[in-house]
N, C-alpha and C. Protein backbone atom coordinates (compact mmCIF):
# COMPACT_ATOMS: atom_id res chain seq x y z
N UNK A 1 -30.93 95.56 -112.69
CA UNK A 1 -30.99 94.73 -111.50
C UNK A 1 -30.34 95.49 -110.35
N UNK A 2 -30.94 95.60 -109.35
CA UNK A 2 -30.23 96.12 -108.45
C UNK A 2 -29.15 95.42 -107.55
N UNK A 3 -28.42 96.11 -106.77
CA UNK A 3 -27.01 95.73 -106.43
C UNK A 3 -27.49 94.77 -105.22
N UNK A 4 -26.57 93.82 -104.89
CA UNK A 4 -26.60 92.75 -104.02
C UNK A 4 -25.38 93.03 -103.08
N UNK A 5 -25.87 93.08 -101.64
CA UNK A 5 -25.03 93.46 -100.50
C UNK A 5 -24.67 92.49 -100.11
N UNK A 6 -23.48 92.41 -99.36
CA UNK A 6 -23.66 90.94 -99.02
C UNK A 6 -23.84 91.21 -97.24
N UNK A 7 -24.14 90.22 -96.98
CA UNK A 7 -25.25 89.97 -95.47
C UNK A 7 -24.11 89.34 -94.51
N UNK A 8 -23.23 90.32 -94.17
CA UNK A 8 -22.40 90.14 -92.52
C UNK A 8 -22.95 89.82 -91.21
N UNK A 9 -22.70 89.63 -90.15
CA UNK A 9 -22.78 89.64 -89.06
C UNK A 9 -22.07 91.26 -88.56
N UNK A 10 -20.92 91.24 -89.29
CA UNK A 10 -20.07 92.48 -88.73
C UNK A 10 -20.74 94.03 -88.71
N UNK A 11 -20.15 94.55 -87.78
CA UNK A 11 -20.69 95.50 -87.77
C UNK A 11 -20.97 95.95 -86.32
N UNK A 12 -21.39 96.92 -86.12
CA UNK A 12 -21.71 97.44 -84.49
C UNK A 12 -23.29 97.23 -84.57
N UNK A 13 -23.86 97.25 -82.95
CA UNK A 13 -25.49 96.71 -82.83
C UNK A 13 -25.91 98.63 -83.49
N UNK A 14 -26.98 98.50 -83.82
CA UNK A 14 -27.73 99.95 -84.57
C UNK A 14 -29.05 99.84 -83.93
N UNK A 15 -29.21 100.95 -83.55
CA UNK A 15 -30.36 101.19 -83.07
C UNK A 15 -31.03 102.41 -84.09
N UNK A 16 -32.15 102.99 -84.86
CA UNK A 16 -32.27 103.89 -85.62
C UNK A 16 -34.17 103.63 -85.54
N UNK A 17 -34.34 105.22 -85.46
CA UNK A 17 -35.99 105.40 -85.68
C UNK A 17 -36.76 105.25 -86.62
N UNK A 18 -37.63 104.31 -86.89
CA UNK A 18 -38.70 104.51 -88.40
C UNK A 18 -39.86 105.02 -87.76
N UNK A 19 -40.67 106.29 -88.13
CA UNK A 19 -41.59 106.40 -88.02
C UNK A 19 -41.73 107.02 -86.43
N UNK A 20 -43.07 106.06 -85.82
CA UNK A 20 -43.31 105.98 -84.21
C UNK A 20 -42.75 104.71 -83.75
N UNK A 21 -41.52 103.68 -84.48
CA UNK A 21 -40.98 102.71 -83.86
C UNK A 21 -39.41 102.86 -83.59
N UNK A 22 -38.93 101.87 -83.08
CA UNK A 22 -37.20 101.94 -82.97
C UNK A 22 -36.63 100.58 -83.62
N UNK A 23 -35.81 100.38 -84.49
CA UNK A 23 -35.85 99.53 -84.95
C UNK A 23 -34.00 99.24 -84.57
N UNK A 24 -34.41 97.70 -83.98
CA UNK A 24 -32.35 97.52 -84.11
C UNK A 24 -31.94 96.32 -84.29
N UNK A 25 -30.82 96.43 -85.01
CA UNK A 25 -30.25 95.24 -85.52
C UNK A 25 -28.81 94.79 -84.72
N UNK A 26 -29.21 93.65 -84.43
CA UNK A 26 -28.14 92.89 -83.62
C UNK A 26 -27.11 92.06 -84.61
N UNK A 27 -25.69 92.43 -84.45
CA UNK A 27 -25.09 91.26 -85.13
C UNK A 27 -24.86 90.18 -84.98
N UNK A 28 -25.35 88.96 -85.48
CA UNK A 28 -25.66 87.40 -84.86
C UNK A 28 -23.82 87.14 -85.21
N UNK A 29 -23.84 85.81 -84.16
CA UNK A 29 -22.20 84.92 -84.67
C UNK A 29 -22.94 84.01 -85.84
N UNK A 30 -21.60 84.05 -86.84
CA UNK A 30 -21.99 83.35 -87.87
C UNK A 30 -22.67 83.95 -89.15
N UNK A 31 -22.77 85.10 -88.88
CA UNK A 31 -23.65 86.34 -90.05
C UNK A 31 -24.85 86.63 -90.05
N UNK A 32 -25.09 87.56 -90.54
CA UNK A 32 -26.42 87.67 -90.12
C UNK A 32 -26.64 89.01 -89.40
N UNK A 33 -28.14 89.34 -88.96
CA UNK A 33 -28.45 90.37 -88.09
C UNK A 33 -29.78 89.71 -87.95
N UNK A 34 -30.38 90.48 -86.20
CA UNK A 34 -31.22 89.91 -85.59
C UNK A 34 -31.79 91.54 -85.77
N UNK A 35 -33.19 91.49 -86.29
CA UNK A 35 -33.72 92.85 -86.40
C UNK A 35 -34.75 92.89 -85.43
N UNK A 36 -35.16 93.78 -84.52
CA UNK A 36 -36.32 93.62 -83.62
C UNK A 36 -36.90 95.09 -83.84
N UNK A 37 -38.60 95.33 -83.80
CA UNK A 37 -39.01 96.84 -83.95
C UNK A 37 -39.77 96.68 -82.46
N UNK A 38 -39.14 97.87 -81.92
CA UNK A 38 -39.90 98.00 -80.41
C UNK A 38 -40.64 99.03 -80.54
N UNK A 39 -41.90 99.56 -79.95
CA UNK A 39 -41.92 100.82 -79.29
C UNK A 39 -41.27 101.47 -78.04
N UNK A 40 -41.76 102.67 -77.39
CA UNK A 40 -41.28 103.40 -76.52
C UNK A 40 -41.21 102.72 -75.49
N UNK A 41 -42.55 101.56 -75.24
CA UNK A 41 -42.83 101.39 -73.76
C UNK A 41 -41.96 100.22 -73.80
N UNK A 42 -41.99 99.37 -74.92
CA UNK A 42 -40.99 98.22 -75.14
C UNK A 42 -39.24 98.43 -75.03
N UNK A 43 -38.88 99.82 -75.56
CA UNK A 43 -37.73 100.06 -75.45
C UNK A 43 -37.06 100.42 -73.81
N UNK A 44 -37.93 100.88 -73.23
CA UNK A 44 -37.89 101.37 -71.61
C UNK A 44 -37.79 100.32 -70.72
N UNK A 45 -38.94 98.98 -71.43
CA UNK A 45 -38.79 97.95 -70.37
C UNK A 45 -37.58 97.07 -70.71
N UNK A 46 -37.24 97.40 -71.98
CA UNK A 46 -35.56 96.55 -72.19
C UNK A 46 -34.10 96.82 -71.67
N UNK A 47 -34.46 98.43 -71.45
CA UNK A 47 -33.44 99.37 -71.20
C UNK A 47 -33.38 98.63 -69.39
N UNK A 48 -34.51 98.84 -68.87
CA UNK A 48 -34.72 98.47 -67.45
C UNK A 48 -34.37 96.70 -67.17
N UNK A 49 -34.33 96.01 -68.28
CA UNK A 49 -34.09 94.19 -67.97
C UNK A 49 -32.95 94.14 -67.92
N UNK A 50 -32.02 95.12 -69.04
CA UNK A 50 -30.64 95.16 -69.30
C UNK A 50 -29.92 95.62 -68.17
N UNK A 51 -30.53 96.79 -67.83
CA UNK A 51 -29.83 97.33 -66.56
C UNK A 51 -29.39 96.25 -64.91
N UNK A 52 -30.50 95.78 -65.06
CA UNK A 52 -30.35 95.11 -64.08
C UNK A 52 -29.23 93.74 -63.85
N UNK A 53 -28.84 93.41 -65.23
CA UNK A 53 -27.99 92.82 -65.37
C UNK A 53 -26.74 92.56 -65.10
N UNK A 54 -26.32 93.92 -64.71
CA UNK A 54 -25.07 94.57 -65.14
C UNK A 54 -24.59 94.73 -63.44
């Protein structure tokens, strides 16, 4: 049987490449992670929503 992780919230946000996508996991309150797979053009227009924020 394979090993059982257990499923935090903790942790820092990760951003890491599969393939031709970007895949990143957000740490939710309460546990958990919020996983989203963007592409390039998706990652650029997030980079640009975020920015503007700030």
């Amino acid at each position: 049987m394979a090993a059982m992780k257990p499923r935090t919230g903790d942790g820092p946000l990760e951003v890491t490449k599969e393939g031709r996508s970007l895949v990143m996991r957000v740490p939710l309150e309460g546990g958990g992670r919020l996983v989203v797979e963007l592409n390039a053009a998706e990652a650029t227009a997030l980079k640009e929503a975020l920015g503007g924020v700030v």
